[in-house]
N, C-alpha and C. Protein backbone atom coordinates (compact mmCIF):
# COMPACT_ATOMS: atom_id res chain seq x y z
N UNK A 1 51.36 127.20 50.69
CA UNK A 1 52.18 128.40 50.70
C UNK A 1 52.34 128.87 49.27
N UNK A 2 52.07 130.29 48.85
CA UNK A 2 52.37 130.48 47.64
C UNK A 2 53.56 131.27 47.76
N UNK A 3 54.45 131.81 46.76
CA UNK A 3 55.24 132.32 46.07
C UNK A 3 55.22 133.40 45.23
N UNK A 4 55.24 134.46 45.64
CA UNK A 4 55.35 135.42 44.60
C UNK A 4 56.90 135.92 43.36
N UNK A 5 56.45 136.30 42.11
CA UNK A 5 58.04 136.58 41.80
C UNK A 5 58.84 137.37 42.41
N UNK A 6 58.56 137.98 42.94
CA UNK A 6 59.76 138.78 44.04
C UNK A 6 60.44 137.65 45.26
N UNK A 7 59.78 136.98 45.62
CA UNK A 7 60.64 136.23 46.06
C UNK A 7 61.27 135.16 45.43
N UNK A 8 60.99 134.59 44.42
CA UNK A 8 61.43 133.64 43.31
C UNK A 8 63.01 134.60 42.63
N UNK A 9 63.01 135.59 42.46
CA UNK A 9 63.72 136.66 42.53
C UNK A 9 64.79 136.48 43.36
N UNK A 10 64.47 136.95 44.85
CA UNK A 10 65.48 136.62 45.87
C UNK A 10 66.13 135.34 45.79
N UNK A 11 64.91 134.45 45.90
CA UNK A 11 65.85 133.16 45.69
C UNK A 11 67.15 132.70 44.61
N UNK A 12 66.34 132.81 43.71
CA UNK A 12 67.60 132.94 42.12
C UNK A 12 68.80 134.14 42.30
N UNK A 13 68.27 134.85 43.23
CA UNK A 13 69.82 136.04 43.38
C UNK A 13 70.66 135.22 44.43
N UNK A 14 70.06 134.36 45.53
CA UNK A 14 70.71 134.46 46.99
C UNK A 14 71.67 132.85 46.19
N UNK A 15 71.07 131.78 45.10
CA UNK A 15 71.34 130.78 44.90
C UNK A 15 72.41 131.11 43.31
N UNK A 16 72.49 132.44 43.02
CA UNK A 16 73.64 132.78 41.73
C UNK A 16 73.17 132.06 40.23
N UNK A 17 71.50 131.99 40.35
CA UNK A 17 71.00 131.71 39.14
C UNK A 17 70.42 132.79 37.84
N UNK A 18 70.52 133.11 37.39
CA UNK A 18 69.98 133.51 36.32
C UNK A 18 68.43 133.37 35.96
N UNK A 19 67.35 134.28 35.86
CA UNK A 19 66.22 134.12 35.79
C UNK A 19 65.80 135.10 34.88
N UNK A 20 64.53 135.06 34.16
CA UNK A 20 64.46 136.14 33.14
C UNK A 20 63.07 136.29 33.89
N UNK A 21 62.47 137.76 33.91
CA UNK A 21 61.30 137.57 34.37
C UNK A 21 59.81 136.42 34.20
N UNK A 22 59.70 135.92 32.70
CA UNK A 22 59.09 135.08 32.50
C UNK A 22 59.47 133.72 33.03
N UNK A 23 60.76 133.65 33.37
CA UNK A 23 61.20 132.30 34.00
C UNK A 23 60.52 132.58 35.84
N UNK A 24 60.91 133.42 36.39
CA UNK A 24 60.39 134.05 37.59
C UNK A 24 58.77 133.60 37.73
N UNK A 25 57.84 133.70 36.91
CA UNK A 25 56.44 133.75 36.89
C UNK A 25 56.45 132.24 36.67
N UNK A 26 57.14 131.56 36.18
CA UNK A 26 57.00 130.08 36.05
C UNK A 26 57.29 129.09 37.31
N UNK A 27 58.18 129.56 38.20
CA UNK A 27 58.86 129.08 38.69
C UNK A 27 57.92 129.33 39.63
N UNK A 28 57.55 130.46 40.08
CA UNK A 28 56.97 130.73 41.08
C UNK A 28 55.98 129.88 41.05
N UNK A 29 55.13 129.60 40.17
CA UNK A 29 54.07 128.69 40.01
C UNK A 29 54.24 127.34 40.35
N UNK A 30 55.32 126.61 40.18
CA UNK A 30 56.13 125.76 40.37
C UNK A 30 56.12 125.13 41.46
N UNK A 31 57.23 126.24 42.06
CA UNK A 31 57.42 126.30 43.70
C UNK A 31 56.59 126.12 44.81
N UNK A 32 55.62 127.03 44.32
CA UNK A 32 54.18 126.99 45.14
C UNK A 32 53.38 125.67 45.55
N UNK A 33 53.73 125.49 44.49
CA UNK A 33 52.73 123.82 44.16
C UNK A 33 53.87 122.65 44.31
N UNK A 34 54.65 122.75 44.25
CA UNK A 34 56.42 121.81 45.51
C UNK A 34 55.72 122.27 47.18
N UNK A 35 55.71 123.26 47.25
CA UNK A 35 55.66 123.71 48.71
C UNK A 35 54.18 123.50 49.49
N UNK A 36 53.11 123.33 48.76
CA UNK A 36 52.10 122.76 49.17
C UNK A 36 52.05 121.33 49.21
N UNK A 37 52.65 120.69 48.25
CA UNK A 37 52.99 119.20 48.30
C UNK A 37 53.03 118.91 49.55
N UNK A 38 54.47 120.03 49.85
CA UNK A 38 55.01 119.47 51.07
C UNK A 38 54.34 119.79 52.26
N UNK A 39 53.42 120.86 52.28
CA UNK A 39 52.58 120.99 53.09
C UNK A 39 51.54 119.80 54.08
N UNK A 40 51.03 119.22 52.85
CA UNK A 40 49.87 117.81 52.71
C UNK A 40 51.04 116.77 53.45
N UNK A 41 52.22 116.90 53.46
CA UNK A 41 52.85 115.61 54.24
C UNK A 41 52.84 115.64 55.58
N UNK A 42 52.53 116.98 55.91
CA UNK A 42 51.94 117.01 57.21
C UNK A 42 51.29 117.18 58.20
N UNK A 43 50.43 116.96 57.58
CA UNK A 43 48.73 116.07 57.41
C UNK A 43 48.85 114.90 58.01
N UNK A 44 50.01 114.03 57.74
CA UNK A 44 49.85 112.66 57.55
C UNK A 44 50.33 112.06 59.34
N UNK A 45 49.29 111.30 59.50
CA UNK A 45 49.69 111.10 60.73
C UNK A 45 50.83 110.42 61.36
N UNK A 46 51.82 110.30 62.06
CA UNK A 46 52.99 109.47 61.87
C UNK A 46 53.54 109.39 63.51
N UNK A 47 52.32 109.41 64.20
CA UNK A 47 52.61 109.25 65.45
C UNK A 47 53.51 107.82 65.72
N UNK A 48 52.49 106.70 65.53
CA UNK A 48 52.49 105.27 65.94
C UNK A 48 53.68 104.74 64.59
N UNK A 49 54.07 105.63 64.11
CA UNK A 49 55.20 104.34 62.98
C UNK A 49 56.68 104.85 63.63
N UNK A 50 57.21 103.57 63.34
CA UNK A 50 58.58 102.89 63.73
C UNK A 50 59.74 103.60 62.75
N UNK A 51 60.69 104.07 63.11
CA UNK A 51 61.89 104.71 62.15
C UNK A 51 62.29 103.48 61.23
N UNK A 52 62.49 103.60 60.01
CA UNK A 52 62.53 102.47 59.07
C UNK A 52 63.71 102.52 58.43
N UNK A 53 64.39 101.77 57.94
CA UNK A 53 65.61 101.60 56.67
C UNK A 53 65.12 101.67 55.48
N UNK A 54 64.35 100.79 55.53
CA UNK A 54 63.31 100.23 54.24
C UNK A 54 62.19 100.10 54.00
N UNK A 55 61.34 99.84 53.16
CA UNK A 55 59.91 99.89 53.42
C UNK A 55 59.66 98.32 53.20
N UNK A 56 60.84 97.29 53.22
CA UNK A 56 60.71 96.40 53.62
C UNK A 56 61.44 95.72 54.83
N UNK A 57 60.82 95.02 55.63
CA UNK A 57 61.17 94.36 56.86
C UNK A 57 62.09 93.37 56.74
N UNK A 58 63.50 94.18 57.73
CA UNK A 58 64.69 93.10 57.21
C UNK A 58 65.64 93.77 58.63
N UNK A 59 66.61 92.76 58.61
CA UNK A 59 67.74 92.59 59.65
C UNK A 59 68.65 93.64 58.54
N UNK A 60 69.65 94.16 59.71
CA UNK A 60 70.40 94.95 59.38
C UNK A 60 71.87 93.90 59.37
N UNK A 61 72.63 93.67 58.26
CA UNK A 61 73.66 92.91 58.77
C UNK A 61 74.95 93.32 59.70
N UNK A 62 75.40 92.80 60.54
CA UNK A 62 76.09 93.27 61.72
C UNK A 62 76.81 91.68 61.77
N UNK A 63 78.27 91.87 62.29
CA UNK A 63 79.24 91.66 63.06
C UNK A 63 79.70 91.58 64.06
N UNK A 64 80.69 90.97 65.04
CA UNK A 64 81.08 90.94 65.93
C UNK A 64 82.14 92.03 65.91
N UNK A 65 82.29 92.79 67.08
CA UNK A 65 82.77 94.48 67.02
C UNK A 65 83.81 93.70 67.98
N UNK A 66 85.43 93.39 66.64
CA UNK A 66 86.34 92.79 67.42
C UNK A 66 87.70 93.53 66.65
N UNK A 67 88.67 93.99 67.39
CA UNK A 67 89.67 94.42 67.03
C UNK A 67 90.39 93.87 66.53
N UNK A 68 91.60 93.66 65.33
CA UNK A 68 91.96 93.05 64.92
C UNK A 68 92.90 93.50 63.68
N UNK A 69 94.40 93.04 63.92
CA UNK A 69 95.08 93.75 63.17
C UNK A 69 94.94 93.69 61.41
N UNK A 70 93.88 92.58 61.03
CA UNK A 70 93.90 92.21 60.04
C UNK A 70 94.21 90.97 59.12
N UNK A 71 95.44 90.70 60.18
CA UNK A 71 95.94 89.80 59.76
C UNK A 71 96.63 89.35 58.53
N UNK A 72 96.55 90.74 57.79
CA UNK A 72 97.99 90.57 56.67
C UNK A 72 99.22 91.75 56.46
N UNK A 73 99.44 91.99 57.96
CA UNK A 73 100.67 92.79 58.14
C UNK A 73 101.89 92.66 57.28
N UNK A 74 102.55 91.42 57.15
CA UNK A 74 103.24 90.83 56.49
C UNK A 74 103.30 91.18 54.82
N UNK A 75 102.12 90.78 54.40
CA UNK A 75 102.07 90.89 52.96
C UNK A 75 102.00 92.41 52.76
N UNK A 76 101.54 93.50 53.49
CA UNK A 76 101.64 95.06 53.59
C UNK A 76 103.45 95.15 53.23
N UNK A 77 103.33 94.87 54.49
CA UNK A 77 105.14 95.64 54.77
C UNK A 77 106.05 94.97 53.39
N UNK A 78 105.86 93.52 52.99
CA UNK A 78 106.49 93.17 51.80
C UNK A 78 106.24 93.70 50.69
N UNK A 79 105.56 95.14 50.60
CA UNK A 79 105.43 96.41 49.29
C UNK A 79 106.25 97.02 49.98
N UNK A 80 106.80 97.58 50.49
CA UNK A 80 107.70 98.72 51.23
C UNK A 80 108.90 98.58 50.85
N UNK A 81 109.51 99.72 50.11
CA UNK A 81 110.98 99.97 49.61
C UNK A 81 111.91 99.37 50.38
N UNK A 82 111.42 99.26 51.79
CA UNK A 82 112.79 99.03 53.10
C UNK A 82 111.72 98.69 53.97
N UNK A 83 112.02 97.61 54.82
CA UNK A 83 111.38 97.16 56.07
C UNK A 83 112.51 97.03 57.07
N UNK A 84 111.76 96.74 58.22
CA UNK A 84 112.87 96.24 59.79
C UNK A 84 111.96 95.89 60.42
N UNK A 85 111.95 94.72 60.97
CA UNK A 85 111.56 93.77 61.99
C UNK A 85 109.52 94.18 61.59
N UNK A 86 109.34 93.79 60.28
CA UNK A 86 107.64 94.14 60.21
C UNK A 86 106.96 95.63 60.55
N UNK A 87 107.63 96.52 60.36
CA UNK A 87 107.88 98.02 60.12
C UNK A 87 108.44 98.00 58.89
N UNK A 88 107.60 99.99 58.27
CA UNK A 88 108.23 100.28 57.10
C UNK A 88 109.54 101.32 57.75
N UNK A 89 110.48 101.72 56.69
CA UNK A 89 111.66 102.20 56.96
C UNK A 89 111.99 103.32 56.19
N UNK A 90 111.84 104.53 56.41
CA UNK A 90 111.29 105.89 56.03
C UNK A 90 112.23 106.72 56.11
N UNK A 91 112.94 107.58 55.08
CA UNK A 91 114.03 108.79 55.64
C UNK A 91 113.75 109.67 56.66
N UNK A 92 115.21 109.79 56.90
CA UNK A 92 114.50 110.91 58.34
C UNK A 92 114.55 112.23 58.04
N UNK A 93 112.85 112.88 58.37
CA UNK A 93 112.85 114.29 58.10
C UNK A 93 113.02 115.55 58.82
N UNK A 94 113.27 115.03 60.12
CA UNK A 94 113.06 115.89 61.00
C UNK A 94 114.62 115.89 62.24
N UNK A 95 115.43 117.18 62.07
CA UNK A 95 116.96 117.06 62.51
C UNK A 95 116.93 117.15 64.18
């Protein structure tokens, strides 16, 4: 795909950049040759491959998906200006 400066143009207006015409003719050249890059990637055949994390082969680490209060309620609520019965204790804002 090429690029002409008129659209290198649009782009730098629609994205609030600043371009001087000689920057325009550069860019465009640029762009063109980004956008054919990206062209050639799909070329590439990618029927038969597997969605990947990594391009190395590895377990994902995982857990047992168990609810659980944490288990340091206690030491929480003992920062709190005012507690009651393992609750914090809050002015009232609403009459």
């Amino acid at each position: 795909m090429s690029l002409d400066k008129a659209t290198v143009a649009r782009i730098s207006r629609l994205a609030r950049i600043a371009t001087t015409d000689e920057e325009q003719e550069r860019l465009a050249g640029e762009l063109s040759g980004i956008l054919d890059w990206v062209e050639q990637l799909g070329e590439v055949d990618t029927d038969n491959v597997e969605p990947m994390t990594s391009v190395v082969e590895m377990l994902m680490a995982s857990r047992e998906d168990a609810v659980t209060d944490g288990g340091v309620a206690g030491d929480i609520v003992k920062n709190a200006p005012k507690s009651d019965h393992g609750f914090f204790v809050v002015p009232k804002v609403v009459e």
